[in-house]
Protein backbone atom coordinates (compact mmCIF):
# COMPACT_ATOMS: atom_id res chain seq x y z
CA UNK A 1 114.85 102.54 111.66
CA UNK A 2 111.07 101.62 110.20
CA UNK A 3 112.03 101.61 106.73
CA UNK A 4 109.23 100.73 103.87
CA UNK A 5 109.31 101.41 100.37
CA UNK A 6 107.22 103.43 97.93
CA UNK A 7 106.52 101.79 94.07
CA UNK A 8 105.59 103.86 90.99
CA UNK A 9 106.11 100.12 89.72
CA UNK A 10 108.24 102.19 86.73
CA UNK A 11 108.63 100.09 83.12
CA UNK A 12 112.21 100.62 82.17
CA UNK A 13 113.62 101.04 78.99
CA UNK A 14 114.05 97.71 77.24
CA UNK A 15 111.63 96.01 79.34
CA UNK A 16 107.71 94.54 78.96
CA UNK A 17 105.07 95.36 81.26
CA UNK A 18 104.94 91.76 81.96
CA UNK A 19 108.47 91.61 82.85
CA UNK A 20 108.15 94.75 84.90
CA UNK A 21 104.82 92.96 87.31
CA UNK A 22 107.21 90.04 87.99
CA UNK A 23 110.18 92.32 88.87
CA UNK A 24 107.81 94.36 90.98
CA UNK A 25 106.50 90.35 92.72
CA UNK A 26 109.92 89.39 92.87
CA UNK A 27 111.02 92.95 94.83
CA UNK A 28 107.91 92.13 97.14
CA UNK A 29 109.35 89.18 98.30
CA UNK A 30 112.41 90.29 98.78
CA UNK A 31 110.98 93.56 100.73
CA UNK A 32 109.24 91.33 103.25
CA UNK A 33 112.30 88.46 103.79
CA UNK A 34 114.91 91.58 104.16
CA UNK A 35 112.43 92.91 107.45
CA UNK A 36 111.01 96.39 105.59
CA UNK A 37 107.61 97.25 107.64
CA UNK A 38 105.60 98.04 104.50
CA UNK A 39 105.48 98.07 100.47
CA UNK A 40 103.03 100.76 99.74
CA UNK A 41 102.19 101.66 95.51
CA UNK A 42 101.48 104.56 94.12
CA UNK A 43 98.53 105.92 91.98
CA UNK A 44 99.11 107.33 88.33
CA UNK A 45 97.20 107.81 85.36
CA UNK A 46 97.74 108.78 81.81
CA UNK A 47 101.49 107.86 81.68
CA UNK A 48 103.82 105.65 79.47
CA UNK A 49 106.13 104.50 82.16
CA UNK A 50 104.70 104.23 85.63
CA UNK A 51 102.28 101.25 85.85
CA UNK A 52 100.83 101.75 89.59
CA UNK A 53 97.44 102.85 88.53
CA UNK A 54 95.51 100.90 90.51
CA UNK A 55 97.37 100.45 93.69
CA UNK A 56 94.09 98.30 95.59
CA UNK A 57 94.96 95.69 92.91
CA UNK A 58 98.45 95.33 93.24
CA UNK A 59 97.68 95.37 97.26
CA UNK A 60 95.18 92.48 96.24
CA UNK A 61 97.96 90.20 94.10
CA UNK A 62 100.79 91.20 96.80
CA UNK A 63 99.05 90.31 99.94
CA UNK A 64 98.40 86.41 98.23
CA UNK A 65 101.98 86.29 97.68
CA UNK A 66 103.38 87.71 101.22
CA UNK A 67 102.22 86.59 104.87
CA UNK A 68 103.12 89.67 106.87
CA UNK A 69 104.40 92.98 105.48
CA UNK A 70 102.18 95.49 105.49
CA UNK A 71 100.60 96.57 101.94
CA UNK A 72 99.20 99.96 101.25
CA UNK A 73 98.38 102.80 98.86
CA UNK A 74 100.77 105.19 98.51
CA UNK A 75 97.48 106.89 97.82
CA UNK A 76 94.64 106.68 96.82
CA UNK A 77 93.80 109.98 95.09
CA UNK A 78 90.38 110.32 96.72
CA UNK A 79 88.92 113.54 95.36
CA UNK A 80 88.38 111.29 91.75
CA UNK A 81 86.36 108.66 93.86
CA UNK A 82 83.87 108.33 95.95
CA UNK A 83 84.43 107.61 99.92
CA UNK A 84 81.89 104.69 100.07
CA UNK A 85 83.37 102.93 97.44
CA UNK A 86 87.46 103.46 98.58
CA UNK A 87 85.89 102.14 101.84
CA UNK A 88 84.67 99.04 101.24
CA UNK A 89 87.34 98.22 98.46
CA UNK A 90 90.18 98.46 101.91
CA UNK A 91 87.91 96.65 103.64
CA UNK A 92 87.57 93.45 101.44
CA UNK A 93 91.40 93.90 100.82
CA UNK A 94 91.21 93.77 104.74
CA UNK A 95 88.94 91.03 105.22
CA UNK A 96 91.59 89.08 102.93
CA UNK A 97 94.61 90.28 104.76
CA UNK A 98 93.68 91.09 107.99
CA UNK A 99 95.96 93.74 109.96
CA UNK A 100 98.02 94.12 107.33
CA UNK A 101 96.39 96.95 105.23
CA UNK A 102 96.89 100.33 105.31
CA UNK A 103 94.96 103.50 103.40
CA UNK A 104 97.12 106.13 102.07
CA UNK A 105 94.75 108.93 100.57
CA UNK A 106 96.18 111.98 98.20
CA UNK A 107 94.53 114.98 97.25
CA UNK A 108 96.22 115.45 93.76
CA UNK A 109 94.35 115.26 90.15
CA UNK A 110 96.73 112.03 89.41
CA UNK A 111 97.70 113.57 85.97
CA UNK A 112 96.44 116.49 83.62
CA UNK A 113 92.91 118.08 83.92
CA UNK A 114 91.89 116.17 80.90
CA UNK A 115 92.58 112.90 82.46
CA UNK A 116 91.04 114.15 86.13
CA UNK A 117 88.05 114.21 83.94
CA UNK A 118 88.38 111.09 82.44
CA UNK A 119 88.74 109.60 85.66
CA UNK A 120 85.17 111.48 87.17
CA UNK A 121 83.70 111.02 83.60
CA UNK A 122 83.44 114.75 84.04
CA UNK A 123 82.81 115.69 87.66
CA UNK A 124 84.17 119.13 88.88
CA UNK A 125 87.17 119.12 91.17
CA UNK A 126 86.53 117.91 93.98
CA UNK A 127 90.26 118.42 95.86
CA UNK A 128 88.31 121.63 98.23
CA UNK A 129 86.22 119.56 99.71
CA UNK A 130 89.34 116.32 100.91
CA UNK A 131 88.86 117.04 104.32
CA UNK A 132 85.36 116.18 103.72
CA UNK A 133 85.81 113.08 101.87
CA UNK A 134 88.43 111.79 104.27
CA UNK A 135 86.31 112.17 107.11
CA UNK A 136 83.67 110.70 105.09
CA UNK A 137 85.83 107.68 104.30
CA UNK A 138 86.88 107.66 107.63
CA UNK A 139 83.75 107.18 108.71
CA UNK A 140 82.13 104.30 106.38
CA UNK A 141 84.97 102.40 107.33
CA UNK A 142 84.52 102.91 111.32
CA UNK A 143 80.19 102.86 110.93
CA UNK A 144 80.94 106.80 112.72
CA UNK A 145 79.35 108.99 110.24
CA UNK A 146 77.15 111.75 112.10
CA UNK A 147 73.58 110.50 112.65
CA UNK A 148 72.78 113.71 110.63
CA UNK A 149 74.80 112.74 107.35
CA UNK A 150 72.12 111.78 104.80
CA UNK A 151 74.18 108.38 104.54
CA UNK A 152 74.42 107.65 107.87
CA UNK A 153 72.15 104.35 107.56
CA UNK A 154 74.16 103.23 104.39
CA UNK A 155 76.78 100.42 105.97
CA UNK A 156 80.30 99.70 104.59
CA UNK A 157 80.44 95.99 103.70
CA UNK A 158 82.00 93.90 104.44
CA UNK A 159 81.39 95.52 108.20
CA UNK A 160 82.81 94.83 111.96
CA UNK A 161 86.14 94.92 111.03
CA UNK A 162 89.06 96.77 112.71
CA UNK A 163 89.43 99.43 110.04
CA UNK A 164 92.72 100.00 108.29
CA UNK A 165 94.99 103.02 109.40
CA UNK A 166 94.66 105.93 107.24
CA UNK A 167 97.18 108.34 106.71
CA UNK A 168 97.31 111.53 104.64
CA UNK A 169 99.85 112.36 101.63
CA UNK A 170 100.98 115.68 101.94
CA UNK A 171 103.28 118.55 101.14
CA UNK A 172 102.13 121.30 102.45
CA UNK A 173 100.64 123.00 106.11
CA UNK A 174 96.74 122.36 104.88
CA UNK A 175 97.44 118.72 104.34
CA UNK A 176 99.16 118.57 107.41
CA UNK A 177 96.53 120.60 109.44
CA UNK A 178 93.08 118.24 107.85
CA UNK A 179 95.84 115.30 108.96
CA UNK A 180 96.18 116.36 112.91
CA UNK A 181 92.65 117.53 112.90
CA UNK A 182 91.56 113.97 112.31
CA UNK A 183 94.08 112.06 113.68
CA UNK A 184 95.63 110.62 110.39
CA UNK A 185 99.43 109.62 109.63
CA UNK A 186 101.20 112.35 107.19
CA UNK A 187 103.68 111.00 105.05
CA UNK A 188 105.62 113.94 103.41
CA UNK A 189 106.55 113.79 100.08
CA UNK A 190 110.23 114.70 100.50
CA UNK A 191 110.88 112.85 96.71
CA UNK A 192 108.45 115.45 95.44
CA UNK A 193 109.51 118.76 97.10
CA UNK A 194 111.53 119.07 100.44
CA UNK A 195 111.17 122.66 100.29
CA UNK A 196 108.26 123.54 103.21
CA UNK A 197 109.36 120.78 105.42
CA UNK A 198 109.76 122.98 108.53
CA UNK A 199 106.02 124.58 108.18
CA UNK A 200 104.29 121.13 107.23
CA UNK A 201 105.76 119.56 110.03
CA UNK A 202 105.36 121.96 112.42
CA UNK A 203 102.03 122.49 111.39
CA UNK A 204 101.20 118.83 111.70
CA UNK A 205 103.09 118.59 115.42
CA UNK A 206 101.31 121.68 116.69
CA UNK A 207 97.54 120.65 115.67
CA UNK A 208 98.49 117.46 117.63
CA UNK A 209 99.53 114.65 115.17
CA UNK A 210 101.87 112.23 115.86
CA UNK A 211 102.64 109.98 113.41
CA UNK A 212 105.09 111.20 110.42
CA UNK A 213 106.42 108.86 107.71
CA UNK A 214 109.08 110.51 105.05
CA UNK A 215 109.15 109.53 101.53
CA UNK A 216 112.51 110.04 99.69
CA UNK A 217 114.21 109.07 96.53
CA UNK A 218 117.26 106.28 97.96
CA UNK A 219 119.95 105.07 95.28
CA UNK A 220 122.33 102.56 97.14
CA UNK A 221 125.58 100.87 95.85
CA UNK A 222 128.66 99.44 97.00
CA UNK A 223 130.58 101.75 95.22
CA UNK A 224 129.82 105.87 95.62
CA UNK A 225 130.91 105.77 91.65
CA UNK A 226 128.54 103.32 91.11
CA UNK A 227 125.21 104.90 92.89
CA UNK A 228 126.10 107.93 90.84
CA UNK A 229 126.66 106.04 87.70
CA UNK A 230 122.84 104.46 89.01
CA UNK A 231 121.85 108.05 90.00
CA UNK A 232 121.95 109.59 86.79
CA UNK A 233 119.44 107.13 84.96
CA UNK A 234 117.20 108.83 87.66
CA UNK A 235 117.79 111.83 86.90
CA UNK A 236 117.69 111.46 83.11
CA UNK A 237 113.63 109.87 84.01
CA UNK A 238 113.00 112.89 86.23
CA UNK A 239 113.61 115.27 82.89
CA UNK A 240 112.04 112.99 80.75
CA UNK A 241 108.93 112.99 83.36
CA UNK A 242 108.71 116.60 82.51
CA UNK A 243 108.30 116.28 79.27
CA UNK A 244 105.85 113.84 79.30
CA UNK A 245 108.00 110.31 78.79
CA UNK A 246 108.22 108.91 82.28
CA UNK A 247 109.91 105.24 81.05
CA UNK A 248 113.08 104.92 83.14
CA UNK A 249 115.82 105.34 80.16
CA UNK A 250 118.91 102.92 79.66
CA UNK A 251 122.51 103.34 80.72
CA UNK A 252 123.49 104.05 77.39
CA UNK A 253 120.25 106.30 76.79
CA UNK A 254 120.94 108.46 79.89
CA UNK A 255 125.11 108.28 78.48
CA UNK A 256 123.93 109.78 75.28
CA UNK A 257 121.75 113.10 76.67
CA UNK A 258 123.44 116.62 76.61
CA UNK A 259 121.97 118.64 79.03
CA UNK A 260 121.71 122.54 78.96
CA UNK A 261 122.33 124.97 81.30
CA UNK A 262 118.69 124.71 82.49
CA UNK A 263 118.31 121.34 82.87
CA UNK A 264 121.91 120.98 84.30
CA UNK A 265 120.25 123.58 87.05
CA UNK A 266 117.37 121.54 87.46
CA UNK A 267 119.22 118.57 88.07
CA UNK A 268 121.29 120.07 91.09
CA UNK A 269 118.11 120.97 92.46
CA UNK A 270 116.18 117.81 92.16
CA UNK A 271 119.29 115.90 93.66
CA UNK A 272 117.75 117.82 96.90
CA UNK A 273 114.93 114.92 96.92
CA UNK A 274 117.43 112.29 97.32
CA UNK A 275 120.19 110.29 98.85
CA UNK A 276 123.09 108.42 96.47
CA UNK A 277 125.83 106.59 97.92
CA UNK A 278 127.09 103.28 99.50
CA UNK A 279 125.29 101.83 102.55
CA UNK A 280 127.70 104.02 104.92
CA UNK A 281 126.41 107.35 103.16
CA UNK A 282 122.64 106.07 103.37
CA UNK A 283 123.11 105.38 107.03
CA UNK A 284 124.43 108.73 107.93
CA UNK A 285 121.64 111.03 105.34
CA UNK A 286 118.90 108.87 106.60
CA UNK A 287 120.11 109.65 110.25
CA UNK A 288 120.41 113.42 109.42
CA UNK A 289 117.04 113.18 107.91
CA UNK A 290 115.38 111.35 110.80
CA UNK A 291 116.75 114.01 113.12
CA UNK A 292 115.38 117.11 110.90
CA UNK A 293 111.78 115.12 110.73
CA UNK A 294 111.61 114.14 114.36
CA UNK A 295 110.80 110.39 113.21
CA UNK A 296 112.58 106.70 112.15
CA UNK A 297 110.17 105.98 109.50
CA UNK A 298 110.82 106.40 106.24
CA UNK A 299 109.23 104.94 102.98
CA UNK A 300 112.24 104.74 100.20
CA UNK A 301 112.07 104.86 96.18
CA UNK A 302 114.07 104.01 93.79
CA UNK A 303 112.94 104.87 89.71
CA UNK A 304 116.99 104.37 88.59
CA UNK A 305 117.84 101.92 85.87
CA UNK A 306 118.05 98.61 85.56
CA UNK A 307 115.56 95.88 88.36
CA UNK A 308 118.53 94.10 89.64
CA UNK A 309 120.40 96.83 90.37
CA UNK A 310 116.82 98.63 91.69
CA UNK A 311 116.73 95.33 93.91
CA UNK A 312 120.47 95.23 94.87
CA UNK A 313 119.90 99.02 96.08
CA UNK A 314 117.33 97.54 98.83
CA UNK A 315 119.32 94.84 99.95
CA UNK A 316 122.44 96.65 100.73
CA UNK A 317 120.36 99.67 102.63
CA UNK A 318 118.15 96.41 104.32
CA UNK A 319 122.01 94.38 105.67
CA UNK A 320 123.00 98.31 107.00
CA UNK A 321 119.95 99.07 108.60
CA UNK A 322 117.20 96.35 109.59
């Protein structure tokens, strides 16, 4: 299997956001030695526990500390930006790290609509027009835009550079169609909502594309009491993400909730987005899963409690599986 892995870069309870950058450095590392394809980060804003807000400069400080996993965005949320600008920021990264860059792009606000705004300094939503903007990014970074678009003379720099691979985050069949249509990767968000797998995909397939990464929570241990024990931290931050506090609570935080019958609901349903087990039980879901979405890649995340056991989880699924 291609296996990569996904980072909100979460701060967990009991931790500094200093001590969280070097945990996410020192997982990195360890990503690239134990043979996973590609360490892509997320993009969030307005949030107390999940640091990846800027996912082109984490790329940036990653790709000086690494010589040959691949480093991406996991995405950028391009209807907040603007596509000459995303452009030429992946193509320095590019020109630094040549080959080894690749352009996730999302279509979601990236937090509340007071904070979309914050982050247009007041444009209007923009998310109608993605397939637009993609194709517009698309084509700074290729030098392809129509010789009608009034920027067709403006030139992404630094220029004449293999552009980086751009794929398209997506949950449902419009992401999947503006995806096929223009030849972009879809990575499905399987962490975020399984639910419309079979229409996305097919979707995707049937307009032509080809190239399908899944994205899924993973919890690995040696034990199958453990990865629960690990598990429930997880789900503990899921709730608390819902209510606004997205810092990855403590063993003895996550000991000390009482659920009620709603949440307890909840919780069986979000444990749809992920796998929990020992390496044997990761081998066999992932294989399931691979079968169902008609591909071997996969990009994996992990937001349970504490970083060693976070790293530990990676190992163990990286000895059974690359």
């Amino acid at each position: 299997m291609r296996l990569g892995i996904l980072d909100q870069v979460p701060l967990h309870e009991g931790d500094t956001v200093e001590a969280t950058m070097e945990a996410t450095e020192r997982l990195v590392l360890e990503a690239e030695r134990l043979g996973y394809e590609r360490y892509w980060f997320a993009e969030h804003h307005n949030t107390n526990g999940l640091l990846s807000a800027a996912p082109e400069l984490f790329i940036a400080r990653m790709g000086a500390k690494t010589s040959k996993i691949k480093l991406g965005s996991g995405g950028v949320l391009l209807p907040q930006y603007h596509p000459l600008k995303v452009a030429e920021s992946f193509a320095t990264l590019d020109a630094f790290y040549p080959g080894r860059i690749e352009l996730g792009i999302g279509n979601s606000p990236g937090g509340s609509e007071r904070t979309r705004l914050a982050l247009t300094d007041g444009e209007e939503n923009r998310a109608a027009e993605f397939s637009r903007l993609v194709d517009e990014t698309a084509g700074f970074l290729t030098d392809s835009l129509s010789n009608r678009h009034p920027y067709r003379i403006v030139k992404t720099t630094p220029r004449d550079r293999k552009p980086s691979p751009i794929s398209i985050l997506g949950l449902s069949p419009r992401s999947a169609r503006i995806a096929a249509e223009q030849d972009r990767g879809l990575v499905f968000g399987h962490f975020i909502n399984p639910d419309r797998w079979e229409e996305t995909l097919s979707t995707y397939r049937q307009a032509g594309g080809k190239n399908v990464i899944v994205c899924i929570f993973v919890i690995c241990a040696p034990t199958q009491e453990e990865a629960e024990h690990l598990a429930r931290t997880q789900d503990a931050w899921i709730q608390g993400v819902r209510l606004g506090n997205s810092i990855v609570p403590s063993f003895k935080t996550t000991e000390a909730k009482v659920w009620n019958d709603v949440q307890v609901e909840r919780i069986r349903k979000d444990r749809r987005r992920a796998i929990v087990g020992t390496p044997d039980v990761v081998e066999r879901e992932l294989e399931v899963l691979a079968t169902r979405y008609q591909t071997d890649q996969f990009l994996l995340i992990n937001n349970a409690f504490d970083q060693e056991k976070r790293l530990q989880s990676y190992q163990l699924i990286a000895e059974r599986l690359l």
